[in-house]
PDB file of N, CA and C in Angstrom:
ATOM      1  N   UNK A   1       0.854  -1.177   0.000  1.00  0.00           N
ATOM      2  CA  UNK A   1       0.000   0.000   0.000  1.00  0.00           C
ATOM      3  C   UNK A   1       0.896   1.235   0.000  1.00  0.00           C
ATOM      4  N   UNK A   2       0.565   2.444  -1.081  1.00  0.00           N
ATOM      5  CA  UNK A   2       1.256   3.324  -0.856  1.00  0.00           C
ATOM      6  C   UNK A   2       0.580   4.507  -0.191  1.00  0.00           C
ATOM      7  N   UNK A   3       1.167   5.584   0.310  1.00  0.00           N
ATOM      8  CA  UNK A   3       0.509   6.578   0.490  1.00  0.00           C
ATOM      9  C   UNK A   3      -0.708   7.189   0.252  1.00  0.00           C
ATOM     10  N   UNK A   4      -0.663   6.922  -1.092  1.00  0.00           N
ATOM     11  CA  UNK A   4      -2.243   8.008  -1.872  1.00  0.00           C
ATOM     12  C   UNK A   4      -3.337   6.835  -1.966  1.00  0.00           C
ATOM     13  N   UNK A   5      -3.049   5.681  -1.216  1.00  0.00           N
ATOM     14  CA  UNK A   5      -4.131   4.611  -1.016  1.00  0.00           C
ATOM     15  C   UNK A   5      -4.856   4.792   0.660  1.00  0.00           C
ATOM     16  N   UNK A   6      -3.788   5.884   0.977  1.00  0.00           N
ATOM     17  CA  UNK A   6      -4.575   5.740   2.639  1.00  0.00           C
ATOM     18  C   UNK A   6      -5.377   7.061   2.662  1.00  0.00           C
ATOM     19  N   UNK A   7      -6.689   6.843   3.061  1.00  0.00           N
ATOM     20  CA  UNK A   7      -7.572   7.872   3.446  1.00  0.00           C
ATOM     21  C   UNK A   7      -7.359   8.461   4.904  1.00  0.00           C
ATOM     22  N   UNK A   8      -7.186   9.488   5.067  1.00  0.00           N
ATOM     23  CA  UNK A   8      -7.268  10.494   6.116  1.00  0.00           C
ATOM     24  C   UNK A   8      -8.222  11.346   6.816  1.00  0.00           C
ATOM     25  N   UNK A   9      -9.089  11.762   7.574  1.00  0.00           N
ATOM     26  CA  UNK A   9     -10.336  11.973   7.995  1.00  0.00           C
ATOM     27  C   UNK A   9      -9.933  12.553   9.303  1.00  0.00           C
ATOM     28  N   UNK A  10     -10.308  13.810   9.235  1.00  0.00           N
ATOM     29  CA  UNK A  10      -9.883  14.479  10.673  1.00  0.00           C
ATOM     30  C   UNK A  10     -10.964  14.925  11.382  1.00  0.00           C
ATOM     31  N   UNK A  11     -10.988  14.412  12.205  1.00  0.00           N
ATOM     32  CA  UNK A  11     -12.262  14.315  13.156  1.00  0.00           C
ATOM     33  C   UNK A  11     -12.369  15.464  14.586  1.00  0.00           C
ATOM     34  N   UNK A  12     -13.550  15.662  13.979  1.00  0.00           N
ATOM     35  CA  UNK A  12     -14.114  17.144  14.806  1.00  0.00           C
ATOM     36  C   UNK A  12     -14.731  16.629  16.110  1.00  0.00           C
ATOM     37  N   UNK A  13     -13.891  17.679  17.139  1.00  0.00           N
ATOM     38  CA  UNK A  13     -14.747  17.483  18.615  1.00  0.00           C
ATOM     39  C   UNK A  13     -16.208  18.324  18.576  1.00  0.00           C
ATOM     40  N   UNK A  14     -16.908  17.810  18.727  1.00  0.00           N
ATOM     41  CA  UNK A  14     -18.382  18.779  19.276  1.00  0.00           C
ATOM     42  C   UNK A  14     -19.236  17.955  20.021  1.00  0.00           C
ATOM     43  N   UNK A  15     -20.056  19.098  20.460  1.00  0.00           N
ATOM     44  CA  UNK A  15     -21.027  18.251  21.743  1.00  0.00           C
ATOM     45  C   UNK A  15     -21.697  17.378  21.206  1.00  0.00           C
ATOM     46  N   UNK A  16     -21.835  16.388  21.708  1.00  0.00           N
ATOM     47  CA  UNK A  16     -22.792  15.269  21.444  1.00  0.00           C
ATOM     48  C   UNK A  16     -24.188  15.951  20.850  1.00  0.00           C
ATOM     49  N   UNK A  17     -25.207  17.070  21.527  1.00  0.00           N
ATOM     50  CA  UNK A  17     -26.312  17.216  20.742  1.00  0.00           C
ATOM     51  C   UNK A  17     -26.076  17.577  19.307  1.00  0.00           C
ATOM     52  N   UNK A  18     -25.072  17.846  19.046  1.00  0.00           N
ATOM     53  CA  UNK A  18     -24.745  18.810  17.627  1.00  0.00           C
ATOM     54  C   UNK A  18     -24.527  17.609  16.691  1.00  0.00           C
ATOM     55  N   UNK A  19     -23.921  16.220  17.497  1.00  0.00           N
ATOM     56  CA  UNK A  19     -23.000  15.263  16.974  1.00  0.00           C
ATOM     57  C   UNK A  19     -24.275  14.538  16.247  1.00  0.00           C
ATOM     58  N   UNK A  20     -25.481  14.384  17.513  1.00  0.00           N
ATOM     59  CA  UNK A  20     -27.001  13.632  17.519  1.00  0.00           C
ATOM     60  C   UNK A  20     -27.226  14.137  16.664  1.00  0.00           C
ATOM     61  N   UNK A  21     -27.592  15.567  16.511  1.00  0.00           N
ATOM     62  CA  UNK A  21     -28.489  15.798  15.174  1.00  0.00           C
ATOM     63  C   UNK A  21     -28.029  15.886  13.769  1.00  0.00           C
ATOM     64  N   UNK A  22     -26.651  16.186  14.108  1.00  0.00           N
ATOM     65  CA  UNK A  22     -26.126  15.880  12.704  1.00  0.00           C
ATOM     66  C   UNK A  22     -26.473  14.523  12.118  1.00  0.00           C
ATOM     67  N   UNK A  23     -26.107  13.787  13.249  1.00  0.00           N
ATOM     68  CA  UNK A  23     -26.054  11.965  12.490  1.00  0.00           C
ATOM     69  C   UNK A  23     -28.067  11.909  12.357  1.00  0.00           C
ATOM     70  N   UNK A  24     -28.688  12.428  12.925  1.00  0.00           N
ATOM     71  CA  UNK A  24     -29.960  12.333  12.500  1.00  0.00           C
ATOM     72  C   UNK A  24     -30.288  12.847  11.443  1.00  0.00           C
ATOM     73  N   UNK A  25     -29.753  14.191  11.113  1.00  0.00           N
ATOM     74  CA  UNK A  25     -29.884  14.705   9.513  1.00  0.00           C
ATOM     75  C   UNK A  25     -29.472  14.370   8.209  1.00  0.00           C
ATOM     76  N   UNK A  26     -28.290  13.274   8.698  1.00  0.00           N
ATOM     77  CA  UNK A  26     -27.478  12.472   7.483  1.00  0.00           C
ATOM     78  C   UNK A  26     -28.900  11.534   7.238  1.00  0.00           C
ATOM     79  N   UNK A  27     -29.128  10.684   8.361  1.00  0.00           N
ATOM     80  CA  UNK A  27     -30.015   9.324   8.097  1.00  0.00           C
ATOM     81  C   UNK A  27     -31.293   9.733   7.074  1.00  0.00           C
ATOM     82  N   UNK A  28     -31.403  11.368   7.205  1.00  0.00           N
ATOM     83  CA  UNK A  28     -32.708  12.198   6.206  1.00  0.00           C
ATOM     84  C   UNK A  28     -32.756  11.879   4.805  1.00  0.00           C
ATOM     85  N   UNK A  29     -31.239  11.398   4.680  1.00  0.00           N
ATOM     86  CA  UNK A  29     -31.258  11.353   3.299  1.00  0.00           C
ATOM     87  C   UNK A  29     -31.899  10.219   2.207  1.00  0.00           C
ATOM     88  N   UNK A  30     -31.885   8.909   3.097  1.00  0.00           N
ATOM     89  CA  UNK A  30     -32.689   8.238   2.748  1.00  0.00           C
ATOM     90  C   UNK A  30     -31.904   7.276   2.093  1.00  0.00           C
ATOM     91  N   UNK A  31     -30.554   7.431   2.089  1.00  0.00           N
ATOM     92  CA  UNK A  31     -29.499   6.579   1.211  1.00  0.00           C
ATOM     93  C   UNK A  31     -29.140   5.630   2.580  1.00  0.00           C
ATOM     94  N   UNK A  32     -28.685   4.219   2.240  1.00  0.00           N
ATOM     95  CA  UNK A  32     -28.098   3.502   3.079  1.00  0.00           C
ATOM     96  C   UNK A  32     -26.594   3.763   3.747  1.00  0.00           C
ATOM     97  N   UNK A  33     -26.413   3.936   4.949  1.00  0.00           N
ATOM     98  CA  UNK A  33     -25.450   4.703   5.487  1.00  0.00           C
ATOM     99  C   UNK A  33     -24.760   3.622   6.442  1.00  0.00           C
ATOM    100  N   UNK A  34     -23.062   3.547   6.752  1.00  0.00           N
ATOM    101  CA  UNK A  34     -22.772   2.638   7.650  1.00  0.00           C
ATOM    102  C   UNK A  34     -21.937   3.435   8.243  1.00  0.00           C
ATOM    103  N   UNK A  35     -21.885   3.130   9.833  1.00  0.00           N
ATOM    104  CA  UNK A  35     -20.768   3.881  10.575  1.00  0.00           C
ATOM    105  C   UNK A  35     -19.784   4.612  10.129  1.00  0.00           C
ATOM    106  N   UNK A  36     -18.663   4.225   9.057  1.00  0.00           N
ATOM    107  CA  UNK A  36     -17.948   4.948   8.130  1.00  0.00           C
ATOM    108  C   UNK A  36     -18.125   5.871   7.741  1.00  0.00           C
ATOM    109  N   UNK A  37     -19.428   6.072   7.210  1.00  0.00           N
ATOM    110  CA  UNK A  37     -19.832   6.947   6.057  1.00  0.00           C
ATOM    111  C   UNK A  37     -20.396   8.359   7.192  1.00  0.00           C
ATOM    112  N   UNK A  38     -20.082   8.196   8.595  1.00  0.00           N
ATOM    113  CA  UNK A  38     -20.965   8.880   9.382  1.00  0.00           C
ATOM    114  C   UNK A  38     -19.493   9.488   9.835  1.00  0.00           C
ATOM    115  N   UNK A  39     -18.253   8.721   9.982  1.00  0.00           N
ATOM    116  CA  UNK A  39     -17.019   9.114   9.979  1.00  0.00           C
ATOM    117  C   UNK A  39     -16.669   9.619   8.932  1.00  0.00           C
ATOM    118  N   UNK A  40     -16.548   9.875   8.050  1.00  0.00           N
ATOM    119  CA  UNK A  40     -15.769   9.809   6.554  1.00  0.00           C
ATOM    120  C   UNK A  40     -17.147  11.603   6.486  1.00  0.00           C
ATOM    121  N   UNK A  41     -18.098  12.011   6.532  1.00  0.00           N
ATOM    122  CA  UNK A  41     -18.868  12.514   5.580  1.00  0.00           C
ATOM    123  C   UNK A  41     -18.636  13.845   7.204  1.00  0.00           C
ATOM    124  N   UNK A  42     -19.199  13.254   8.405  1.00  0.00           N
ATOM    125  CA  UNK A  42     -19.329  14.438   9.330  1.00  0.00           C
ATOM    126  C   UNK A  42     -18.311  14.678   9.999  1.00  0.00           C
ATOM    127  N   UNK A  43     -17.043  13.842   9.928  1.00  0.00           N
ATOM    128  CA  UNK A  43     -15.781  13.897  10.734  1.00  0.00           C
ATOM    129  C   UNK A  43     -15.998  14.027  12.328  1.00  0.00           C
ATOM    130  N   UNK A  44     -16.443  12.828  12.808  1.00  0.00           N
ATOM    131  CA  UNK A  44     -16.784  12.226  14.040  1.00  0.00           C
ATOM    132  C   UNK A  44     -16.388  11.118  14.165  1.00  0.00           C
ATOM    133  N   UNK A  45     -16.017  10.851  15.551  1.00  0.00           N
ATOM    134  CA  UNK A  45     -15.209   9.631  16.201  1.00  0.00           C
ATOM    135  C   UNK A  45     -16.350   8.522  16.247  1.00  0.00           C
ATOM    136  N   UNK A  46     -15.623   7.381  15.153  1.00  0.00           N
ATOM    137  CA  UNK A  46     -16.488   6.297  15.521  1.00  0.00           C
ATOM    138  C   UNK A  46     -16.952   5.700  16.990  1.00  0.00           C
ATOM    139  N   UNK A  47     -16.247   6.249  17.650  1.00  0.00           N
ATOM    140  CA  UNK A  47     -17.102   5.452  18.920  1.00  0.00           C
ATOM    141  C   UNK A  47     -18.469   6.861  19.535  1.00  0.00           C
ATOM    142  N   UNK A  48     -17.908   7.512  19.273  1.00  0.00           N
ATOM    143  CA  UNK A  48     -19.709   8.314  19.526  1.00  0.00           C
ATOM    144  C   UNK A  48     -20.449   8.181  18.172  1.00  0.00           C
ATOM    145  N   UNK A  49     -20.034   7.710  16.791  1.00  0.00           N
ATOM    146  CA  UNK A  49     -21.522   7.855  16.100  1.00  0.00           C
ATOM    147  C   UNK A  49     -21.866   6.303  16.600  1.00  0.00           C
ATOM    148  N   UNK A  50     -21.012   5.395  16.995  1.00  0.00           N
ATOM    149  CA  UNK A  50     -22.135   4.207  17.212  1.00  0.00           C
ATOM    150  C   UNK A  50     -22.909   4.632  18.635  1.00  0.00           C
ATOM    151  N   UNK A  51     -22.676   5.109  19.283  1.00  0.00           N
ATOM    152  CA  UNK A  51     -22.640   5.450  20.297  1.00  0.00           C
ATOM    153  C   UNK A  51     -24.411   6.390  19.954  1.00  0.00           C
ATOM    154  N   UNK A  52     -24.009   7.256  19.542  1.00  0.00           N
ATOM    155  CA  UNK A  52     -25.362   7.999  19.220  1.00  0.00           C
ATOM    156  C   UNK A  52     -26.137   7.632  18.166  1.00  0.00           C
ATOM    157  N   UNK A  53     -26.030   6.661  17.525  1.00  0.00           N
ATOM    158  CA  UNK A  53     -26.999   6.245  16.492  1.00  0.00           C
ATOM    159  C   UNK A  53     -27.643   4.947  17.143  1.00  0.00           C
ATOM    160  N   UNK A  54     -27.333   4.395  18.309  1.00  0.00           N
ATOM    161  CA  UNK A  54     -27.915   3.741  19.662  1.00  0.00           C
ATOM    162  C   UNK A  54     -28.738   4.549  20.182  1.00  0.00           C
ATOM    163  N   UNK A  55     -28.620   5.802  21.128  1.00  0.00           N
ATOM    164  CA  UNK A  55     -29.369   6.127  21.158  1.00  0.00           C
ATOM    165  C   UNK A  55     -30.477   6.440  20.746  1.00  0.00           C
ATOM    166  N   UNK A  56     -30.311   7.324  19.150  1.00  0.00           N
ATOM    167  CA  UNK A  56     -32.010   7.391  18.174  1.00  0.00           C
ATOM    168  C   UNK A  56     -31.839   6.398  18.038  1.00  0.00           C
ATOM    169  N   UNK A  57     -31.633   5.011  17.625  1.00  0.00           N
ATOM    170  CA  UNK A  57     -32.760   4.158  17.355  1.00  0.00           C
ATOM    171  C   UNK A  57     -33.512   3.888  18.878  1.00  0.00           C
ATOM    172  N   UNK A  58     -33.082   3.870  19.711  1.00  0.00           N
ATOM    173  CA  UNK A  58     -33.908   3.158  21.211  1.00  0.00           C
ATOM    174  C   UNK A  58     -35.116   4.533  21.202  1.00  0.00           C
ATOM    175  N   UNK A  59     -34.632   5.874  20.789  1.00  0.00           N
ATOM    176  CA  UNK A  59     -35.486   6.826  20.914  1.00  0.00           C
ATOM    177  C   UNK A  59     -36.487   6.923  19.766  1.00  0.00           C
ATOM    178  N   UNK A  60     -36.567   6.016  19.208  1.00  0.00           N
ATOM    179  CA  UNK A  60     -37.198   6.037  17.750  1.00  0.00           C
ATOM    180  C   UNK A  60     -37.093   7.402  16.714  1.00  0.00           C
ATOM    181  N   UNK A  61     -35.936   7.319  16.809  1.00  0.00           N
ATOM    182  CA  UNK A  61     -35.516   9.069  15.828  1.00  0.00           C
ATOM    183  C   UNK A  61     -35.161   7.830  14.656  1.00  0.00           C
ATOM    184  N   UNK A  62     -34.519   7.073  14.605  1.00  0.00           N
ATOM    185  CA  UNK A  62     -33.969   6.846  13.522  1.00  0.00           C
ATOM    186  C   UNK A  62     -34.063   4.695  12.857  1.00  0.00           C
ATOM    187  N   UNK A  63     -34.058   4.340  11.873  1.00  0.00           N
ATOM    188  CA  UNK A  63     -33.943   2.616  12.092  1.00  0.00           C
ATOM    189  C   UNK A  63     -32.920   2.241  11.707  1.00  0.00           C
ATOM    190  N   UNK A  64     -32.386   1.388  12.188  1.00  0.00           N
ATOM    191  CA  UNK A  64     -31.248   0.783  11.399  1.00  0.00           C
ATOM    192  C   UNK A  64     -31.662  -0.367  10.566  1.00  0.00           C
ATOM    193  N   UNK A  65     -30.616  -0.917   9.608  1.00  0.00           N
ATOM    194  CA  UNK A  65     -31.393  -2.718   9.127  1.00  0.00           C
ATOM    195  C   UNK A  65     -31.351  -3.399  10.312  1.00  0.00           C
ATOM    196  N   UNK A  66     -30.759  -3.503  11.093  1.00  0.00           N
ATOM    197  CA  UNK A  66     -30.900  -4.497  11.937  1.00  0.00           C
ATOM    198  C   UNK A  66     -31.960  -4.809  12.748  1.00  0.00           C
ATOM    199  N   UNK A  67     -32.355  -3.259  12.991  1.00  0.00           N
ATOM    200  CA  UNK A  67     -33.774  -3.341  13.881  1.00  0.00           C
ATOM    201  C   UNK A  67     -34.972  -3.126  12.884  1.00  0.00           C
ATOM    202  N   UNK A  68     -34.690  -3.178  11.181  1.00  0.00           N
ATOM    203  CA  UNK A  68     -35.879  -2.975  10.395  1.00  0.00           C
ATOM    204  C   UNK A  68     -36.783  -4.522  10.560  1.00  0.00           C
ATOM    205  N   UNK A  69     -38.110  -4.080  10.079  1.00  0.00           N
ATOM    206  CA  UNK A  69     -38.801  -5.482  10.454  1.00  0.00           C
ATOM    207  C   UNK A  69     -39.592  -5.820   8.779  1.00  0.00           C
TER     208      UNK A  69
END
């Protein structure tokens, strides 16, 4: 692997509500989205978007496939 094969992603501190609604406004879009793409698009630390995309789904803000029926 060389250099211009590694992706880089610099990840922004902000408060969790800002973090919540962002990752709730991505899910608006209606396109299929995976943790990555929640790293990679809003520059947030994977362990708070899983972290807060737990929360909306238990709060019914948001579904995942896993919990689709």
């Amino acid at each position: 692997m060389n250099a211009a094969e590694i992706d880089v992603f610099m990840i922004r501190t902000v408060p969790r509500d800002v973090a919540k609604r962002e990752i709730e406004a991505l899910f608006g879009s209606g396109e299929t989205l995976y943790y990555s793409d929640f790293v990679q698009r809003l520059g947030l630390d994977i362990v708070l978007v899983v972290e807060l995309c737990k929360e909306l789904e238990q709060e019914g803000r948001i579904e995942t496939l896993g919990s689709a029926s």
